[in-house]
N, C-alpha and C. Protein backbone atom coordinates (compact mmCIF):
# COMPACT_ATOMS: atom_id res chain seq x y z
N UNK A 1 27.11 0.53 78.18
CA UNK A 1 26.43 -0.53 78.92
C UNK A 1 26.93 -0.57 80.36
N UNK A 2 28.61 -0.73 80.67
CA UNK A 2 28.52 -0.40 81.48
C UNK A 2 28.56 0.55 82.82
N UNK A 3 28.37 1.29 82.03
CA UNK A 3 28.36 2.78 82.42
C UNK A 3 26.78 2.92 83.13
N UNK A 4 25.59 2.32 82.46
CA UNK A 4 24.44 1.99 83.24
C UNK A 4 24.42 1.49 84.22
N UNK A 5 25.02 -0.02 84.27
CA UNK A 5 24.96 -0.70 85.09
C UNK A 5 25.70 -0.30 86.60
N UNK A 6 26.42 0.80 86.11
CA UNK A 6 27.55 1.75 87.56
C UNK A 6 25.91 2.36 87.99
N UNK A 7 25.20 3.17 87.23
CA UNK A 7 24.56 4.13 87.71
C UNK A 7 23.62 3.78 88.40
N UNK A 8 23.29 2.63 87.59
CA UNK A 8 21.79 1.75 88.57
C UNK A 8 22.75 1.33 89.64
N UNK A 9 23.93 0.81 90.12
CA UNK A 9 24.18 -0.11 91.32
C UNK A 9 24.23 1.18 92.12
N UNK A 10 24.74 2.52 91.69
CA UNK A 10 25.10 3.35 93.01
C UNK A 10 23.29 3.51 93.33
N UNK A 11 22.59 3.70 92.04
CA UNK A 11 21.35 4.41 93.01
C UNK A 11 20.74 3.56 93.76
N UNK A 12 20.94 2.02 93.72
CA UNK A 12 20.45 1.01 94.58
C UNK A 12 21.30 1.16 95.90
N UNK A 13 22.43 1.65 95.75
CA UNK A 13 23.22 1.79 97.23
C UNK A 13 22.65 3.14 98.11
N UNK A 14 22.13 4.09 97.11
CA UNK A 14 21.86 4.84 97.78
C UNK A 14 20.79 5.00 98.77
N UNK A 15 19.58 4.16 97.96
CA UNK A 15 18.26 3.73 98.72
C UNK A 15 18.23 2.85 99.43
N UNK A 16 19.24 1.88 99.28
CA UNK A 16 19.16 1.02 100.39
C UNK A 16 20.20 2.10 101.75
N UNK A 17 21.15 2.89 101.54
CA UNK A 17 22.01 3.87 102.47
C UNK A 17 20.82 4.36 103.43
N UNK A 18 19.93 5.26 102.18
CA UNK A 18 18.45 6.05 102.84
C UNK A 18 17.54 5.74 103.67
N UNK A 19 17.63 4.43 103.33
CA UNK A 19 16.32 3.55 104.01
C UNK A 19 17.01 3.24 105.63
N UNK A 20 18.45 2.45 105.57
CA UNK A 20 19.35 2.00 106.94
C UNK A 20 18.89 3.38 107.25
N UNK A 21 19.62 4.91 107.34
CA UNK A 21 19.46 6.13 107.89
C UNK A 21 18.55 6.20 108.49
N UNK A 22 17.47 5.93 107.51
CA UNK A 22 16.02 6.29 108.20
C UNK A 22 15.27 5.99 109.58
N UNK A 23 16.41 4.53 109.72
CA UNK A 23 16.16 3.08 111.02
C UNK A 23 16.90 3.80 111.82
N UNK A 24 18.00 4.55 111.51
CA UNK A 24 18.94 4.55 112.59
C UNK A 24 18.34 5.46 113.90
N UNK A 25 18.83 5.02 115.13
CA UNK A 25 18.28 6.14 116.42
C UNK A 25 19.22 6.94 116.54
N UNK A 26 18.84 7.90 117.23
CA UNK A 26 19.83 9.09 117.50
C UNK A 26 20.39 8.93 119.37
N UNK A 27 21.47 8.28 119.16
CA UNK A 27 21.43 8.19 120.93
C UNK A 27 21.87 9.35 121.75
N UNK A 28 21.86 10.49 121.05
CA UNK A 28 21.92 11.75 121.58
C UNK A 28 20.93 12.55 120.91
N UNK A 29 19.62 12.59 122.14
CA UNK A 29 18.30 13.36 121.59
C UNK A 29 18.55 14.89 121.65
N UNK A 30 17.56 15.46 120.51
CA UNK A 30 17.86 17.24 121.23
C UNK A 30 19.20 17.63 120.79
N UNK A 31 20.31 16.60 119.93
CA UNK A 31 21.71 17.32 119.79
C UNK A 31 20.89 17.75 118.05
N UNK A 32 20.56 18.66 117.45
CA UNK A 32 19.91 19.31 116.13
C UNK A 32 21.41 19.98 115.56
N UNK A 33 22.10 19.34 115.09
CA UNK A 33 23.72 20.02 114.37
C UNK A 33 23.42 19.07 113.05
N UNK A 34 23.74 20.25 111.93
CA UNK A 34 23.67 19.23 110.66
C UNK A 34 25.33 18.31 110.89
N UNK A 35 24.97 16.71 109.93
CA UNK A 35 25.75 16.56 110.01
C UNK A 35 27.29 16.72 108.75
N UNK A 36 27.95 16.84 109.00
CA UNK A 36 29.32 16.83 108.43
C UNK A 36 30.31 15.72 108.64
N UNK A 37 31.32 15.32 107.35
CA UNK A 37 32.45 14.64 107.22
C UNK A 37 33.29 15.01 108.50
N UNK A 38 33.28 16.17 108.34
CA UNK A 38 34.61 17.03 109.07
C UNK A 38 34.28 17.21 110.42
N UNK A 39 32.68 16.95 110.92
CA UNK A 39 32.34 17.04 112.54
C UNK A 39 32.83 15.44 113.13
N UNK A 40 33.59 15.95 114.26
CA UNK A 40 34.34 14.76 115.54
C UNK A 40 32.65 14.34 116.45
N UNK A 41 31.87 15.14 116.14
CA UNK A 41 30.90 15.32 117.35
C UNK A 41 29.97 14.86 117.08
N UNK A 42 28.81 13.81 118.01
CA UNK A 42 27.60 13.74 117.23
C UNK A 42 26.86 15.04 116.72
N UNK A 43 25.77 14.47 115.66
CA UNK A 43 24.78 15.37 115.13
C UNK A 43 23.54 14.98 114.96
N UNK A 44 22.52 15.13 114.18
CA UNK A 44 21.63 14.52 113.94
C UNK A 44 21.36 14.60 112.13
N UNK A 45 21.20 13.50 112.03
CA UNK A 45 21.71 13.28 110.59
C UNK A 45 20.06 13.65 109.60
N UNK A 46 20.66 14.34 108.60
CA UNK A 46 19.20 14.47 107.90
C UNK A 46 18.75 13.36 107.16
N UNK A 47 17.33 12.89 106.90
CA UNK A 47 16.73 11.99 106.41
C UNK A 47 16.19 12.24 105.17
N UNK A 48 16.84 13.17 104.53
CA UNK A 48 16.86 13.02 103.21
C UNK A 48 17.07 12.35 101.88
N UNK A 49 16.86 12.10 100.87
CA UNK A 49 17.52 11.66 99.55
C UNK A 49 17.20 11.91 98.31
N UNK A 50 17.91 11.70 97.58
CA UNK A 50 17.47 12.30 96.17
C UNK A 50 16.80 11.50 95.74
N UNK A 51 15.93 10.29 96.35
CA UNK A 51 15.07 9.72 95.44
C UNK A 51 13.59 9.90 96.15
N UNK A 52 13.79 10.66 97.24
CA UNK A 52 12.37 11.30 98.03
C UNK A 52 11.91 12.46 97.45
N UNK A 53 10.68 12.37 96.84
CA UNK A 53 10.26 13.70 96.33
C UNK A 53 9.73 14.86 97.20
N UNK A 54 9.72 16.29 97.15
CA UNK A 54 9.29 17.22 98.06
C UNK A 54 11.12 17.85 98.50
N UNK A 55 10.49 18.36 99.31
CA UNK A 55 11.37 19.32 100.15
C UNK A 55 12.09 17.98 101.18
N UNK A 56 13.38 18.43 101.43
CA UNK A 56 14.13 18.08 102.41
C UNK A 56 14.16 18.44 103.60
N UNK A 57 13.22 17.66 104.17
CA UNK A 57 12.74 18.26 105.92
C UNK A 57 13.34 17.32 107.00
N UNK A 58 14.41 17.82 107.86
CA UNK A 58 14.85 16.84 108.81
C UNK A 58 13.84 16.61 110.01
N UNK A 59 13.83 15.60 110.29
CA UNK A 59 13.15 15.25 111.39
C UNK A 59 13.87 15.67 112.33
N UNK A 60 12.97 16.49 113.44
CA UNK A 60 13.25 16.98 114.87
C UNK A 60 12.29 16.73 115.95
N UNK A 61 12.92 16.20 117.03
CA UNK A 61 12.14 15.83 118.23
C UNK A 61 12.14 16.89 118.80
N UNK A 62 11.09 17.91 118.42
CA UNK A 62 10.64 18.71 119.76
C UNK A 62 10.91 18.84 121.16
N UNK A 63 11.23 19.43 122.22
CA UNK A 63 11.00 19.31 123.72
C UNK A 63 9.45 19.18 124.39
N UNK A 64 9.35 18.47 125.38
CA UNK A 64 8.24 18.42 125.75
C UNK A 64 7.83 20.05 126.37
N UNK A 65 6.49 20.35 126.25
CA UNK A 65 6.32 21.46 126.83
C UNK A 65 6.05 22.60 126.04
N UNK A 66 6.35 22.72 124.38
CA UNK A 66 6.72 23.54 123.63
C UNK A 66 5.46 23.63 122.91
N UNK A 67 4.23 23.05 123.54
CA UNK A 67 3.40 23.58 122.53
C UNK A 67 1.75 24.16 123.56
N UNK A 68 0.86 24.00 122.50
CA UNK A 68 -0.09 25.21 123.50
C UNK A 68 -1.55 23.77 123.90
N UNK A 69 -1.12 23.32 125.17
CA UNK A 69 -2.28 22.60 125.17
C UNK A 69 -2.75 22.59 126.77
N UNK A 70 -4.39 22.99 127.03
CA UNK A 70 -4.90 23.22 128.37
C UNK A 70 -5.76 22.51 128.74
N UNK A 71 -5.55 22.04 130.38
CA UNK A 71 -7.26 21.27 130.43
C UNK A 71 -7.51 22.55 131.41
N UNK A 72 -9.05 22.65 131.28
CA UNK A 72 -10.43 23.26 131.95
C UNK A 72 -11.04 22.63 132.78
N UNK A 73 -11.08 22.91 133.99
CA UNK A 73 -11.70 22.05 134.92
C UNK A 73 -12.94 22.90 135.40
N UNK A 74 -13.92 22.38 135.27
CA UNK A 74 -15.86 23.04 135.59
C UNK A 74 -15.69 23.65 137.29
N UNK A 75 -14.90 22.56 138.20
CA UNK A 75 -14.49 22.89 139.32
C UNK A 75 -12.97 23.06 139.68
N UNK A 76 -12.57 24.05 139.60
CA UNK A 76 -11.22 24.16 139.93
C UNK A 76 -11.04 24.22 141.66
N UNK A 77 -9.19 22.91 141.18
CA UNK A 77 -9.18 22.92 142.47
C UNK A 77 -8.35 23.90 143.59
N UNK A 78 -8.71 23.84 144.94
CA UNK A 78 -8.63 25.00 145.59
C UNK A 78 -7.03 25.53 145.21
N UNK A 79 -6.81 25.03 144.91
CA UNK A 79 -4.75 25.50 144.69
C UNK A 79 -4.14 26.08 143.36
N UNK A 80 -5.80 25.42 142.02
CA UNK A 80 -5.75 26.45 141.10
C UNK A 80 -6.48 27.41 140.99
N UNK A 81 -7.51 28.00 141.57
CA UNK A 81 -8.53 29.04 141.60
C UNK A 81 -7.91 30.47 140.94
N UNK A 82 -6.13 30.40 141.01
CA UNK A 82 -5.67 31.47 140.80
C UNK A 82 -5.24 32.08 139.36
N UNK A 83 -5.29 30.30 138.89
CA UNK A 83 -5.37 30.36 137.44
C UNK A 83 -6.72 30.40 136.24
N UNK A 84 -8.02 30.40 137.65
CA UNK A 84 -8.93 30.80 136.41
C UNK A 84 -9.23 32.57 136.85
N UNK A 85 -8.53 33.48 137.24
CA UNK A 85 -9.17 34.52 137.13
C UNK A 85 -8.64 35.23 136.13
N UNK A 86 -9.88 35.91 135.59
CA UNK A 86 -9.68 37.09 134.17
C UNK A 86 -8.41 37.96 134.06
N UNK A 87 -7.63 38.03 133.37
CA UNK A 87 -6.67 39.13 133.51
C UNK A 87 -6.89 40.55 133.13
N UNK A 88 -6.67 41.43 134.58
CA UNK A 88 -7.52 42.98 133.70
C UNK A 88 -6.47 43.75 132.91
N UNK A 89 -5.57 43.26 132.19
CA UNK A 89 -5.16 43.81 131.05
C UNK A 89 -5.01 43.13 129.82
N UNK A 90 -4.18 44.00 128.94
CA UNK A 90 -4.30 43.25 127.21
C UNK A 90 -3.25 41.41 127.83
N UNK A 91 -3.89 40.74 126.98
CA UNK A 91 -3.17 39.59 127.13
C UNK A 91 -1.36 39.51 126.54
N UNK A 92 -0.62 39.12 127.52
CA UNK A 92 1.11 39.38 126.89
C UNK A 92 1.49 38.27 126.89
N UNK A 93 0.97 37.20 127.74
CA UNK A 93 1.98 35.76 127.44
C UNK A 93 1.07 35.24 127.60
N UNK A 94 1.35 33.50 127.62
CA UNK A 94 0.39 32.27 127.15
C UNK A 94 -0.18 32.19 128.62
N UNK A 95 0.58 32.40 129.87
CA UNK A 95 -0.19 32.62 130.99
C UNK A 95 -2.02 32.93 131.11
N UNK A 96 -1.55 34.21 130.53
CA UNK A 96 -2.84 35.08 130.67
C UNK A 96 -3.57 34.63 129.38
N UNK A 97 -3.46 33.93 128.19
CA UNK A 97 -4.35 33.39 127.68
C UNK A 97 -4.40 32.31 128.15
N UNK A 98 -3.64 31.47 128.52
CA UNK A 98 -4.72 30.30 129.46
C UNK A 98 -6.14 31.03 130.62
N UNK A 99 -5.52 31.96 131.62
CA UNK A 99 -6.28 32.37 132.67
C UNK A 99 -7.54 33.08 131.92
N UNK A 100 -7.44 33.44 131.07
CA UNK A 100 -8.59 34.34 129.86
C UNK A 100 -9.13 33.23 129.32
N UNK A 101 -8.84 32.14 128.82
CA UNK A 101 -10.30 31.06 128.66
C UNK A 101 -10.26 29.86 129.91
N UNK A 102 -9.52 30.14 130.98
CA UNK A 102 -10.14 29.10 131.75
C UNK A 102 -11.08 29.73 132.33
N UNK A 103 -11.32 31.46 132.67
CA UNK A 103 -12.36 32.32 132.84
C UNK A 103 -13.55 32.08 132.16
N UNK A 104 -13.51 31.99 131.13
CA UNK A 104 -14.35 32.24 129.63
C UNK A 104 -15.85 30.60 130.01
N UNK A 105 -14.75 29.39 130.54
CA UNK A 105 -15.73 28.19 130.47
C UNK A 105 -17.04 28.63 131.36
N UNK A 106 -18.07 28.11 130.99
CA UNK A 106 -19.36 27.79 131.95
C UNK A 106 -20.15 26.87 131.25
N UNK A 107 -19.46 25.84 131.99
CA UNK A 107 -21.02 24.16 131.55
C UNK A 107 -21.82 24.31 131.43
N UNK A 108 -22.38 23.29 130.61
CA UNK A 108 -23.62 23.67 130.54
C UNK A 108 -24.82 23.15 131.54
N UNK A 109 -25.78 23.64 132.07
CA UNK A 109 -26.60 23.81 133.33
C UNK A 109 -27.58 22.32 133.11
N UNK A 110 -27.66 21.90 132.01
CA UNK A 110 -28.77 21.20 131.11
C UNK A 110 -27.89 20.28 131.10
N UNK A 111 -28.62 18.82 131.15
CA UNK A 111 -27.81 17.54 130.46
C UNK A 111 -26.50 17.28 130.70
N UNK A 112 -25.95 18.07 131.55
CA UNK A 112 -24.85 17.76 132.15
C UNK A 112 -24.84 16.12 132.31
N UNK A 113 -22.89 15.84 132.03
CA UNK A 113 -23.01 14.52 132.99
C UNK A 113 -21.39 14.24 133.68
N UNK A 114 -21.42 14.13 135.05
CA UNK A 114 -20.22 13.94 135.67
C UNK A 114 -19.11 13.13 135.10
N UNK A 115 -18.10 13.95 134.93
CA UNK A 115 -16.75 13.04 134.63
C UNK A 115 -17.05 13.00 133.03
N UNK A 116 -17.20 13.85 132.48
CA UNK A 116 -17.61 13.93 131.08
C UNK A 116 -16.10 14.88 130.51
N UNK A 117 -15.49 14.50 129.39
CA UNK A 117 -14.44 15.23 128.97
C UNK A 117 -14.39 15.25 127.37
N UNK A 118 -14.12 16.75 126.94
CA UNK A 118 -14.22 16.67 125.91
C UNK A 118 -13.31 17.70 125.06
N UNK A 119 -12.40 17.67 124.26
CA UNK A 119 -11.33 18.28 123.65
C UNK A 119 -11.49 18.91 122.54
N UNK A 120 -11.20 20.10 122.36
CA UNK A 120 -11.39 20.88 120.97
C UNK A 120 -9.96 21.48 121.09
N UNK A 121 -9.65 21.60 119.23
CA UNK A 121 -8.77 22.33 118.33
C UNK A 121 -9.04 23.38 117.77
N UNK A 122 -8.17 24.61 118.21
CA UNK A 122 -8.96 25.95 117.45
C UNK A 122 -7.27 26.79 117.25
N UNK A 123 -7.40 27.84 116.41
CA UNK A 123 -6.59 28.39 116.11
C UNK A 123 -6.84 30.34 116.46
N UNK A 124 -5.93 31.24 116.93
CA UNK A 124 -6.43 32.37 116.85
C UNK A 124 -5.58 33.44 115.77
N UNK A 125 -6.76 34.14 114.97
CA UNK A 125 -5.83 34.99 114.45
C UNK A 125 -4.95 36.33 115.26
N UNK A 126 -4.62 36.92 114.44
CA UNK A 126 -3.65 38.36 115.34
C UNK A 126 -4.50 39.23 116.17
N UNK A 127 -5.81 39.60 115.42
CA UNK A 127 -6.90 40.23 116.32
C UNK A 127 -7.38 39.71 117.04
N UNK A 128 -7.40 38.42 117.69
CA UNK A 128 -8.08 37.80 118.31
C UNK A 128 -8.75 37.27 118.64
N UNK A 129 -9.48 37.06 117.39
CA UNK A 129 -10.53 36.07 117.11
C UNK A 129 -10.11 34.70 116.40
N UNK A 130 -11.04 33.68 116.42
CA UNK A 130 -10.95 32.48 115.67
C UNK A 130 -10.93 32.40 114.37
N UNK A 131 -10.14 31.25 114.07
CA UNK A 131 -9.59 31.28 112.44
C UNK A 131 -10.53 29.99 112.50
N UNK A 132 -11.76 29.84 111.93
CA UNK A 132 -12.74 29.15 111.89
C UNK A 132 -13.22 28.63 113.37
N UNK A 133 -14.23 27.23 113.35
CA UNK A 133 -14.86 27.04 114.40
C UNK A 133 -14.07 26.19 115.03
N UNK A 134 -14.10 25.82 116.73
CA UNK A 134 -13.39 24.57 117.21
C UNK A 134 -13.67 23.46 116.63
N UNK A 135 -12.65 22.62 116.43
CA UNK A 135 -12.94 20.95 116.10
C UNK A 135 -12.59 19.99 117.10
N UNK A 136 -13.95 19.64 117.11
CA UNK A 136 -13.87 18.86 118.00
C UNK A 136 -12.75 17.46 118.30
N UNK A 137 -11.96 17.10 119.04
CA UNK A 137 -11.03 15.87 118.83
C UNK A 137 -11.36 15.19 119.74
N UNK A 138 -11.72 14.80 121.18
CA UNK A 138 -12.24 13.81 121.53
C UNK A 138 -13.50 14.39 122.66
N UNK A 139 -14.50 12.99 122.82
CA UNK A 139 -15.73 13.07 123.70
C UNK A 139 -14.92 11.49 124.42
N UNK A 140 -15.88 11.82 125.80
CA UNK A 140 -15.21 10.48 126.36
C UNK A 140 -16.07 9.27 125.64
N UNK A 141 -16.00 8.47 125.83
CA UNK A 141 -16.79 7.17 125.38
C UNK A 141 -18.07 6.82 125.91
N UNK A 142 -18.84 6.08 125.11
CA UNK A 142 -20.49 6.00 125.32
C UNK A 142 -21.33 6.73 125.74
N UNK A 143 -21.38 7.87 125.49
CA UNK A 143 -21.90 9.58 126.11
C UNK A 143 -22.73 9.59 125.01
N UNK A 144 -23.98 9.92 124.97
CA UNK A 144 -25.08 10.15 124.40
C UNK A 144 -24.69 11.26 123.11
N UNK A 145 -25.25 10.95 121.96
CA UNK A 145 -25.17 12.17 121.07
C UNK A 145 -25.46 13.53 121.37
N UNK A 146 -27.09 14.22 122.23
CA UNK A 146 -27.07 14.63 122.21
C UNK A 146 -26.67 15.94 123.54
N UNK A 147 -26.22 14.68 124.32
CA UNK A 147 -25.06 15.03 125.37
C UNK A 147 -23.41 16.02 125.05
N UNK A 148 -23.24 15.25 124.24
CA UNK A 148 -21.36 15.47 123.16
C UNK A 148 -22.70 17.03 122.39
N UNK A 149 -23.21 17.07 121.98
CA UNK A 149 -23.61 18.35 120.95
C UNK A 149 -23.94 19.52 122.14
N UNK A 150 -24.70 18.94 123.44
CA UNK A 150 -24.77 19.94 124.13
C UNK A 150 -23.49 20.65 124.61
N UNK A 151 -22.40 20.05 125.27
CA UNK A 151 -21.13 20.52 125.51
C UNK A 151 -20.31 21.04 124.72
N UNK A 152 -20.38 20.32 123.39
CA UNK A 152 -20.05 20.94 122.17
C UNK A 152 -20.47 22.75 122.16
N UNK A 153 -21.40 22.93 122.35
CA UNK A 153 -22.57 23.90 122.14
C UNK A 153 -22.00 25.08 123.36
N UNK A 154 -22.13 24.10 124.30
CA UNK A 154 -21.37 25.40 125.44
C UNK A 154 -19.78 25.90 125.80
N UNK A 155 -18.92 24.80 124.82
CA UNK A 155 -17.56 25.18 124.29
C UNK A 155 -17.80 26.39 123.02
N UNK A 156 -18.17 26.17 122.64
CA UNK A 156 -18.58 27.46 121.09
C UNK A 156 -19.36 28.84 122.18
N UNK A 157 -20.16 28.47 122.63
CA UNK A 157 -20.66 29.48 123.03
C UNK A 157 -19.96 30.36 124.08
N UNK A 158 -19.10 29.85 124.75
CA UNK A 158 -18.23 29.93 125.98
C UNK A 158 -17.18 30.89 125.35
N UNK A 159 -16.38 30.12 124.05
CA UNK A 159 -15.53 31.29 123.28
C UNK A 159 -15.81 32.24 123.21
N UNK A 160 -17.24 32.22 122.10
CA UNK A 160 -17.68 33.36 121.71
C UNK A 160 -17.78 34.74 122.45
N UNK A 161 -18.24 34.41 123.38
CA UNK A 161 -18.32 35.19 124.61
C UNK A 161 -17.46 36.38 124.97
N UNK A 162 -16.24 35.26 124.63
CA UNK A 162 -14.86 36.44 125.67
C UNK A 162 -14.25 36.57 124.27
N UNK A 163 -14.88 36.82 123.11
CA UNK A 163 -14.09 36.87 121.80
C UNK A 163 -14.30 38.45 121.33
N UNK A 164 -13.55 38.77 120.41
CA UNK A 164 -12.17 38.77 120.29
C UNK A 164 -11.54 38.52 121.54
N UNK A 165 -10.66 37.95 121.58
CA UNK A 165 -9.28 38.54 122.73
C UNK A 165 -8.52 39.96 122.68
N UNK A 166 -8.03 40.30 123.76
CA UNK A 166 -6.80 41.42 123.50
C UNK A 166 -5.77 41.02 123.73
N UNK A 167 -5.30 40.83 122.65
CA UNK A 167 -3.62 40.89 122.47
C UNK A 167 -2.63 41.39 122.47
N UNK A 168 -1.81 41.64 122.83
CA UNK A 168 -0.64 42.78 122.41
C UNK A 168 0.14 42.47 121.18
N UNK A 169 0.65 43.21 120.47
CA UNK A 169 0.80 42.89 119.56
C UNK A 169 2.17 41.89 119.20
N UNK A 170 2.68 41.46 120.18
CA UNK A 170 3.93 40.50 120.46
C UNK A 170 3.03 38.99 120.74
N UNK A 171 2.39 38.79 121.07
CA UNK A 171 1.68 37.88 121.77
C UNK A 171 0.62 37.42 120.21
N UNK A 172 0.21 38.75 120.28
CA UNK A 172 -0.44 38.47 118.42
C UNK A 172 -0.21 37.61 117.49
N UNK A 173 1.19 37.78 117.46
CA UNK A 173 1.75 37.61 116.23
C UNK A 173 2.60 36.55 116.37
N UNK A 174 2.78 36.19 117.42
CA UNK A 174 3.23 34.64 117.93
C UNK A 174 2.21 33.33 117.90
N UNK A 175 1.30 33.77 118.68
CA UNK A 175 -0.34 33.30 118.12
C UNK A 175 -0.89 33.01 117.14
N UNK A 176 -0.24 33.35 116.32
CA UNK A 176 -1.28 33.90 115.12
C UNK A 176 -1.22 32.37 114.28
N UNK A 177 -2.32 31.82 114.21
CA UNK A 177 -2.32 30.11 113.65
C UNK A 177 -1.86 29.27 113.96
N UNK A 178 -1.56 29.33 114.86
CA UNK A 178 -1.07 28.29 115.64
C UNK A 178 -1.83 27.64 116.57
N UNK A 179 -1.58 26.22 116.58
CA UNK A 179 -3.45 25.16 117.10
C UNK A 179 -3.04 25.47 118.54
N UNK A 180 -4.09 25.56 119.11
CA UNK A 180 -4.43 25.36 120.50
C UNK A 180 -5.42 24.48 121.07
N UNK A 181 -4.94 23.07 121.81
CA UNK A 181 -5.79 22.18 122.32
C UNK A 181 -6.20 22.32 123.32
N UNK A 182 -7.24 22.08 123.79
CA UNK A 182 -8.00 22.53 125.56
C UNK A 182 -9.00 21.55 125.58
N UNK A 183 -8.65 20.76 126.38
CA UNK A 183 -9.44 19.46 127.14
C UNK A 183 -10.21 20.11 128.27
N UNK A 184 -11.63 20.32 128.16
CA UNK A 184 -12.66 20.45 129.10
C UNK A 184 -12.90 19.23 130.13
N UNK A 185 -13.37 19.36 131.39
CA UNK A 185 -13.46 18.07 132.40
C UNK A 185 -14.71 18.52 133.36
N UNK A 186 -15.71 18.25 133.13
CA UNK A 186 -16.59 18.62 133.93
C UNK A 186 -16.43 17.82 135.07
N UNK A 187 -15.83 18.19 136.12
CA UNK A 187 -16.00 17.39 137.58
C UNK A 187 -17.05 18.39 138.65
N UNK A 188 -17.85 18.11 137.78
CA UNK A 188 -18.77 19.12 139.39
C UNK A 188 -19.60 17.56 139.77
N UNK A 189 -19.86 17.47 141.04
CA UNK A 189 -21.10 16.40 141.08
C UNK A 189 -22.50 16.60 141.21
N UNK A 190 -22.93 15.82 139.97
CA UNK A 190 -24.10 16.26 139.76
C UNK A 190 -25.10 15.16 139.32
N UNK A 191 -26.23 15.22 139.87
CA UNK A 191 -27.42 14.58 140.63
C UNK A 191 -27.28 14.64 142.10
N UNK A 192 -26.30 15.32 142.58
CA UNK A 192 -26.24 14.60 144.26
C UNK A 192 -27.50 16.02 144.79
């Protein structure tokens, strides 16, 4: 009997231990050291427990900067012009696949509407093509349906275009499923 009553109080100490952990901040961001009894030094403590089911995954704050996301501008301005030209070789770093689809955009001529922005999620495989179609993640607000489908329409078609990519095979394989976000911005003015 009371040999239960030990086992239930520790596992109540433990979840309530798990849960405080979970609250706690890390006032040293970016320090990723498991922690230890025997470390003098901060660490960052894992948020694990044995009463969480799944895998034991510590939470890590990323650095800003570390992931793959572009805006497209319809008019680039005079100081980036240098970043939409085509690169005439195989693509080797994220450089030259940015400059290879900020090349690739052309608005659409039709139904255009100024200051219109719209964001797609796509993934590339190793050869260079798309691992399904873009998904769409945002249209700006109160923009006509068949406004958002036309731009839609000339983002798909715009890929397609310069698709496959050439990759090298370092660049490939770094690539390879991993999301890439690209916020389109049509700033041309138009009706004037």
């Amino acid at each position: 009997m009371w040999r239960g009553i030990l086992i239930f109080l520790l596992l109540a100490i433990s979840v309530v231990a798990a849960d405080a952990q979970r609250r706690q901040i890390n006032p040293i961001p970016f320090s990723h050291e498991p922690c230890s009894v025997l470390d003098g030094r901060p660490c960052t403590p894992s948020y694990c427990s044995p009463l969480e089911p799944g895998p034991c995954i510590p939470e890590i704050d990323y650095p800003y900067g570390q992931n793959l996301q572009l805006t497209i501008e319809s008019v680039p301005a005079q100081a980036d012009r240098a970043k939409y030209q085509k690169p005439d070789h195989d693509l080797d770093t994220i450089g030259d696949l940015f400059a290879e689809l900020r090349s690739c955009w052309s608005p659409p001529p039709d139904n255009g509407r100024a200051g219109m922005q719209m964001s797609v999620r796509f993934s590339f495989n190793k050869a260079g093509g798309l691992i399904g179609p873009p998904r769409l993640t945002y249209a700006t607000a109160g923009v006509p349906a068949d406004t958002r489908t036309t731009y839609l329409n000339a983002i798909n078609s715009s890929l397609k275009a310069c698709l496959p990519l050439k990759f090298t095979s370092g660049l490939g394989g770094a690539l390879a499923g991993r999301p890439i976000a690209i916020r389109y911005v049509d700033n041309r003015e138009l009706g004037k």
